[in-house]
C-alpha atoms as a PDB file:
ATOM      1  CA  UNK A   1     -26.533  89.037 -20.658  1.00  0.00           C
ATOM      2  CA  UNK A   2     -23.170  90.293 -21.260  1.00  0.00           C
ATOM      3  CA  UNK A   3     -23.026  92.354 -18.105  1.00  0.00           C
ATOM      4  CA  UNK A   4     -24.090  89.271 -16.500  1.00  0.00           C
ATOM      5  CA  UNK A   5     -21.061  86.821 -17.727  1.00  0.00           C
ATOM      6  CA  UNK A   6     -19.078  89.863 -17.485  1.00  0.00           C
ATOM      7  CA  UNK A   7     -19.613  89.735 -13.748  1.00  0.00           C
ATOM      8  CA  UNK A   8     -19.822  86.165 -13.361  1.00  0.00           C
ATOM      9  CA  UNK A   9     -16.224  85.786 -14.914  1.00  0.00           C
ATOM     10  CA  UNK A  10     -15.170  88.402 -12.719  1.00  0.00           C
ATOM     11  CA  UNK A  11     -16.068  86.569  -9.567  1.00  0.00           C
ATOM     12  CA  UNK A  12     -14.686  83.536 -10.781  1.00  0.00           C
ATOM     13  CA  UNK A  13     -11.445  85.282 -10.984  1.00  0.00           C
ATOM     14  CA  UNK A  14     -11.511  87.067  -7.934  1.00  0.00           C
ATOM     15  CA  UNK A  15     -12.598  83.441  -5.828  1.00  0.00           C
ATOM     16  CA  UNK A  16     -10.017  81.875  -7.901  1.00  0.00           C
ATOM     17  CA  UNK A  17      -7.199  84.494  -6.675  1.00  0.00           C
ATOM     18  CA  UNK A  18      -8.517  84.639  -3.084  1.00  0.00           C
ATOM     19  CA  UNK A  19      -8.323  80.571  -3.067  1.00  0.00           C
ATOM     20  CA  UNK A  20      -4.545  80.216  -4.254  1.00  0.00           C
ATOM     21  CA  UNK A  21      -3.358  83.465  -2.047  1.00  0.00           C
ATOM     22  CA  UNK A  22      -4.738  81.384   0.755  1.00  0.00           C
ATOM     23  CA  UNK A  23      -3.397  78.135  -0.390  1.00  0.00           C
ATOM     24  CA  UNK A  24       0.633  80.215  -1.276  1.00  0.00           C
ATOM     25  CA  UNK A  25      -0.336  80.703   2.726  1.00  0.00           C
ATOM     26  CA  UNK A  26      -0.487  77.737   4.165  1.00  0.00           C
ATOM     27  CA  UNK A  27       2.342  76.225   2.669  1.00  0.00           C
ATOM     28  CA  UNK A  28       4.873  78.942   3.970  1.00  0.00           C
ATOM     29  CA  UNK A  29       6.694  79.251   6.645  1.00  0.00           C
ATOM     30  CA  UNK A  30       7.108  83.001   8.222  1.00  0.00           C
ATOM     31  CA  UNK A  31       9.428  83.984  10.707  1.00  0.00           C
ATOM     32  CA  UNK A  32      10.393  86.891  12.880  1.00  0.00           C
ATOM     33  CA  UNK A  33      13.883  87.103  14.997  1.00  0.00           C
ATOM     34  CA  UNK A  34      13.782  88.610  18.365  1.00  0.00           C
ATOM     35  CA  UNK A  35      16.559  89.345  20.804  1.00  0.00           C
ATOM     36  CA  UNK A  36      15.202  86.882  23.462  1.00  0.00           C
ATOM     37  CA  UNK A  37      15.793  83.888  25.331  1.00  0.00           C
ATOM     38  CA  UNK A  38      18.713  81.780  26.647  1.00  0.00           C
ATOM     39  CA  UNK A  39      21.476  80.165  25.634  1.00  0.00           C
ATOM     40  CA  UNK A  40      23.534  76.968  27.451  1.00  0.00           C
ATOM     41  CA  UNK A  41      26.890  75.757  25.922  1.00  0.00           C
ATOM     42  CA  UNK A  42      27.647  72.772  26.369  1.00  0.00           C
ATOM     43  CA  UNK A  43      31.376  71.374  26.528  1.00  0.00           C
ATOM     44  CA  UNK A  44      34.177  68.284  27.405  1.00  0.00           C
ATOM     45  CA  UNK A  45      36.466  71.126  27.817  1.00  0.00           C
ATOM     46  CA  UNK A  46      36.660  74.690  26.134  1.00  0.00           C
ATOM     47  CA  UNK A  47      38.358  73.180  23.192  1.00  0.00           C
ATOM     48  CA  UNK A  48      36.443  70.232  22.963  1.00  0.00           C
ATOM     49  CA  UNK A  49      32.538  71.168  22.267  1.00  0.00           C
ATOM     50  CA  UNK A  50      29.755  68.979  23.279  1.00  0.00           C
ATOM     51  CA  UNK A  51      28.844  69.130  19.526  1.00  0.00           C
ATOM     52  CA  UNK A  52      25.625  67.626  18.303  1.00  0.00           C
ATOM     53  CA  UNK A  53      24.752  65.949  21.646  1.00  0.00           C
ATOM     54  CA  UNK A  54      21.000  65.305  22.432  1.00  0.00           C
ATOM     55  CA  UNK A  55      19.221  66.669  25.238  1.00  0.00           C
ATOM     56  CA  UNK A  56      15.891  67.452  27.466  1.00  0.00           C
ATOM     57  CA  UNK A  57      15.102  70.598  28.517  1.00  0.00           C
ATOM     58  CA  UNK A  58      11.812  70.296  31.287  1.00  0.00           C
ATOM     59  CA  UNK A  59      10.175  73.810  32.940  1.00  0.00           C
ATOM     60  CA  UNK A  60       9.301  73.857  36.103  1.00  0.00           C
ATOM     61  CA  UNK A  61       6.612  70.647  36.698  1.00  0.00           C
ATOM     62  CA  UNK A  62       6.883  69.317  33.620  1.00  0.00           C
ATOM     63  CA  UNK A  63       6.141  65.986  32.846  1.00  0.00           C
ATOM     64  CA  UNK A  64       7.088  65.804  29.608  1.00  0.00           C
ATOM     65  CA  UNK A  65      10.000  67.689  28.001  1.00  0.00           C
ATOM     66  CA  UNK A  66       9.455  71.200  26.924  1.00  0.00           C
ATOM     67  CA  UNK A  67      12.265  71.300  24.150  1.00  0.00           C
ATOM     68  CA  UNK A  68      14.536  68.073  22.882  1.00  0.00           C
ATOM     69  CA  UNK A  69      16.692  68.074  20.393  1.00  0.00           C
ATOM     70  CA  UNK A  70      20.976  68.272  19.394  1.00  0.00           C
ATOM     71  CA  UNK A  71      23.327  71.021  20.593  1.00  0.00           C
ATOM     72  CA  UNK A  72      24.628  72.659  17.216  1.00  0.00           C
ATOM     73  CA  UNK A  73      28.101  72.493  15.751  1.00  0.00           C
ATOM     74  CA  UNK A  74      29.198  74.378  18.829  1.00  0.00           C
ATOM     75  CA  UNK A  75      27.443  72.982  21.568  1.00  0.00           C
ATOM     76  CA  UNK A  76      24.748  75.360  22.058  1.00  0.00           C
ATOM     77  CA  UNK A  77      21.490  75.365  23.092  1.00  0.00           C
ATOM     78  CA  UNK A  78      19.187  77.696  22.668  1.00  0.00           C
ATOM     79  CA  UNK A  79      15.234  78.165  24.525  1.00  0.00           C
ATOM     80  CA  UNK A  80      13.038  81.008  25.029  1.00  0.00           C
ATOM     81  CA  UNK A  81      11.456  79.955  29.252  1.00  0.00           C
ATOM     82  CA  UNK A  82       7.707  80.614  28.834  1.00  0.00           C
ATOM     83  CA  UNK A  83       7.538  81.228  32.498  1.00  0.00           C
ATOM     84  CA  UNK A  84       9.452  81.498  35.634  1.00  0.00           C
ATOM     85  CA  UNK A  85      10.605  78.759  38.134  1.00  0.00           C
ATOM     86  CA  UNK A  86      13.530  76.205  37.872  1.00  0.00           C
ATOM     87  CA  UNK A  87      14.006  74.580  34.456  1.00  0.00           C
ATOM     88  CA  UNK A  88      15.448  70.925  34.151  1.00  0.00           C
ATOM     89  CA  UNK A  89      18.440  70.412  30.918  1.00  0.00           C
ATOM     90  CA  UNK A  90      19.503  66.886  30.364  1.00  0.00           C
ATOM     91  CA  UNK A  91      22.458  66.447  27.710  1.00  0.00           C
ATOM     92  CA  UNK A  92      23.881  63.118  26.620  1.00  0.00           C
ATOM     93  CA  UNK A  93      26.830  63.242  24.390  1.00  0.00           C
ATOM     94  CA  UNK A  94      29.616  60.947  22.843  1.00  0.00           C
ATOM     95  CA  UNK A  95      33.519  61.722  22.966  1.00  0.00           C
ATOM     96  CA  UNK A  96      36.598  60.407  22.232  1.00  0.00           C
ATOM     97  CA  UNK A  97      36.817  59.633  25.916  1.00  0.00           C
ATOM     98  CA  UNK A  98      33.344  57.571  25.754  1.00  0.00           C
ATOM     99  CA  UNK A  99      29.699  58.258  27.238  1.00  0.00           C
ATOM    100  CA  UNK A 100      29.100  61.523  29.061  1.00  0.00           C
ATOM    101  CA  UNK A 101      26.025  63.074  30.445  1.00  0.00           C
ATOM    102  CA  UNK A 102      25.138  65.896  32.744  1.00  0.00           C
ATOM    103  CA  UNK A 103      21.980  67.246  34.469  1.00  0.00           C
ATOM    104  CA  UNK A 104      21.610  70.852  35.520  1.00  0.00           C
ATOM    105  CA  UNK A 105      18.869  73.719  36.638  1.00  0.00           C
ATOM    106  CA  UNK A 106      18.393  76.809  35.315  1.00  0.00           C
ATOM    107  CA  UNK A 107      16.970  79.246  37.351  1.00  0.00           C
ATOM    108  CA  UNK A 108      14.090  81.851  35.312  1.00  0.00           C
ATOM    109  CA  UNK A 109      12.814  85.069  37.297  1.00  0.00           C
ATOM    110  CA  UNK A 110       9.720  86.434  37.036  1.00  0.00           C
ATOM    111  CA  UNK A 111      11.054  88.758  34.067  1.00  0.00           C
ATOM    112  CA  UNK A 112      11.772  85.443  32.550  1.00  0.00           C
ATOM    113  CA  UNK A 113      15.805  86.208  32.237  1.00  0.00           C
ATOM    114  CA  UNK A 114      18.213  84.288  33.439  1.00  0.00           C
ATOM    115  CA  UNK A 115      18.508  83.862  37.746  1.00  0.00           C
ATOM    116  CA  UNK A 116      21.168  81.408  38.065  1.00  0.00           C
ATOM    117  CA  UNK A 117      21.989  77.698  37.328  1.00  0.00           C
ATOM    118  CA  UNK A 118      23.765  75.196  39.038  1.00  0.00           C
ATOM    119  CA  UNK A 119      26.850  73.506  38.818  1.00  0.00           C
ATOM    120  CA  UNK A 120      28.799  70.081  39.453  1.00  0.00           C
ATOM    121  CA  UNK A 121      30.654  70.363  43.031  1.00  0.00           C
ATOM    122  CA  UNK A 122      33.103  69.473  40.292  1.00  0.00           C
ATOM    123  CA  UNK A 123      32.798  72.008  38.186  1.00  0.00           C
ATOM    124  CA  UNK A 124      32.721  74.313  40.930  1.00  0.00           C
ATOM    125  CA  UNK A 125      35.848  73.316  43.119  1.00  0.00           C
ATOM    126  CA  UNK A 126      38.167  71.787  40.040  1.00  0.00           C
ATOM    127  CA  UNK A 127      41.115  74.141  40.891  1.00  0.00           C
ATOM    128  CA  UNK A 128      40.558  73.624  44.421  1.00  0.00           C
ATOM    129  CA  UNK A 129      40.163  69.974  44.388  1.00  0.00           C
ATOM    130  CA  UNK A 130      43.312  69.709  42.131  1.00  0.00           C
ATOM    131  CA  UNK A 131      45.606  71.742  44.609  1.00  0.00           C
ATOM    132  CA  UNK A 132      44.358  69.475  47.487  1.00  0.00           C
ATOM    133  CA  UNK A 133      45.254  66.170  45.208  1.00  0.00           C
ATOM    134  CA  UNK A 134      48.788  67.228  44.318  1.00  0.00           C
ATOM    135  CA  UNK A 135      49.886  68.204  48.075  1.00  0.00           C
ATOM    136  CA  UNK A 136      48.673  64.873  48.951  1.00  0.00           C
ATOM    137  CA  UNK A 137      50.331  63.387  46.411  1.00  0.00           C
ATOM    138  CA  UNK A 138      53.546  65.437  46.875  1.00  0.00           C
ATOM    139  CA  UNK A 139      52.985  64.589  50.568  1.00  0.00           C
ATOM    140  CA  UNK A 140      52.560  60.852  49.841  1.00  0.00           C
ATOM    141  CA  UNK A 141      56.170  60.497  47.361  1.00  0.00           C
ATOM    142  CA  UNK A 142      57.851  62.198  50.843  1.00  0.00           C
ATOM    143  CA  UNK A 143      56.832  60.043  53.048  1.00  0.00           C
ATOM    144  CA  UNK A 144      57.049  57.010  51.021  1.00  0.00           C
ATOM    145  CA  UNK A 145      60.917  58.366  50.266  1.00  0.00           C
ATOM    146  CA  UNK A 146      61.164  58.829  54.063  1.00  0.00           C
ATOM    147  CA  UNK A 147      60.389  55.153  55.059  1.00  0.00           C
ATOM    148  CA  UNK A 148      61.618  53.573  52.758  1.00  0.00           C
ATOM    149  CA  UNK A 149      64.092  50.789  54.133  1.00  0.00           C
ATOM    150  CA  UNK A 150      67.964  50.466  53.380  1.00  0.00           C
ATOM    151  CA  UNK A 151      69.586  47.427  52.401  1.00  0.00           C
ATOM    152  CA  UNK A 152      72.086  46.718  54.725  1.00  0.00           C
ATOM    153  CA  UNK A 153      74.214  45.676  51.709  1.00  0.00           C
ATOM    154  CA  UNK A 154      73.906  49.558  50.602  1.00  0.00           C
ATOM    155  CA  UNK A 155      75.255  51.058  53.823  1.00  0.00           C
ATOM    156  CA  UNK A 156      78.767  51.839  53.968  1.00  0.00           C
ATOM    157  CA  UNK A 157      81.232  49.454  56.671  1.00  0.00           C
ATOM    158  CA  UNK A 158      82.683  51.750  59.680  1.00  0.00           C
ATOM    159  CA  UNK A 159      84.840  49.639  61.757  1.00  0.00           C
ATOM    160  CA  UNK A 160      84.625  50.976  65.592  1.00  0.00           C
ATOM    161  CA  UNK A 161      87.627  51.171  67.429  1.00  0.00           C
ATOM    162  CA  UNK A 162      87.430  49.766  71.023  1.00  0.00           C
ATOM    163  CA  UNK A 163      88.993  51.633  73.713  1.00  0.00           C
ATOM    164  CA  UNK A 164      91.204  49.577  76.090  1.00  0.00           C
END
């Protein structure tokens, strides 16, 4: 009789200690870093972050976004592609300067690393764009300058001698 209670107590324990080890389980959260995936900064201009703005990221077909969320304090945004193809980001942020939003593709290869993305013909041609709008406008003050028309009242009087 004793062995018996001794062994039923024991059991007890032991189902008692498996059941809370499994419940301590299921209400942690575990975690493992790895060295993987992408990041995307997002920006007004390098000193002015895109900071806490929302966005979509959608893989390639997706109908429904794959990651959403808010840029962090710096306006990154981080997402580990589960496969390969053209990837869809969406950001929507706020500035001092009002409403902004951008769309741009990311291109995965099949290593799932990081192929290309594209870019705004902005973006892209800023400097060039800029040079091009400042000879104009250089251009434009000349020839406005140029044509301009005298007041007669400004010219200075010569008197012509006739010749007799």
């Amino acid at each position: 009789m004793r062995g018996l209670l001794r062994t039923t107590c024991s059991m007890i324990t032991l189902a008692l200690l498996l059941t809370g080890a499994s419940l301590a389980m299921a209400h942690s959260i575990n975690y493992q870093v790895e060295q993987k995936g992408m990041a995307v900064r997002a920006y007004y201009s390098e000193k002015d972050t895109a900071a806490y703005s929302q966005y979509e990221l959608f893989g390639p077909g997706d109908k429904e976004p794959h990651q959403t969320g808010r840029t962090d304090k710096n306006g990154y945004i981080g997402f580990v592609p589960d496969r390969p193809g053209t990837w869809k980001l969406q950001v929507w942020g706020e500035s001092t300067h009002g409403f902004h939003g951008v769309t741009t593709e990311i291109k995965v290869d099949k290593a799932l690393g990081l192929e290309g993305f594209s870019k705004p013909l902005v973006a892209t041609y800023t400097r060039f764009i800029t040079g091009v709008s400042l000879v104009f406008g250089l251009f434009g003050v000349y020839s406005l300058w140029l044509s301009r028309k005298r007041d007669p009242a400004d010219e200075p009087v010569t008197h012509r001698q006739e010749k007799s």
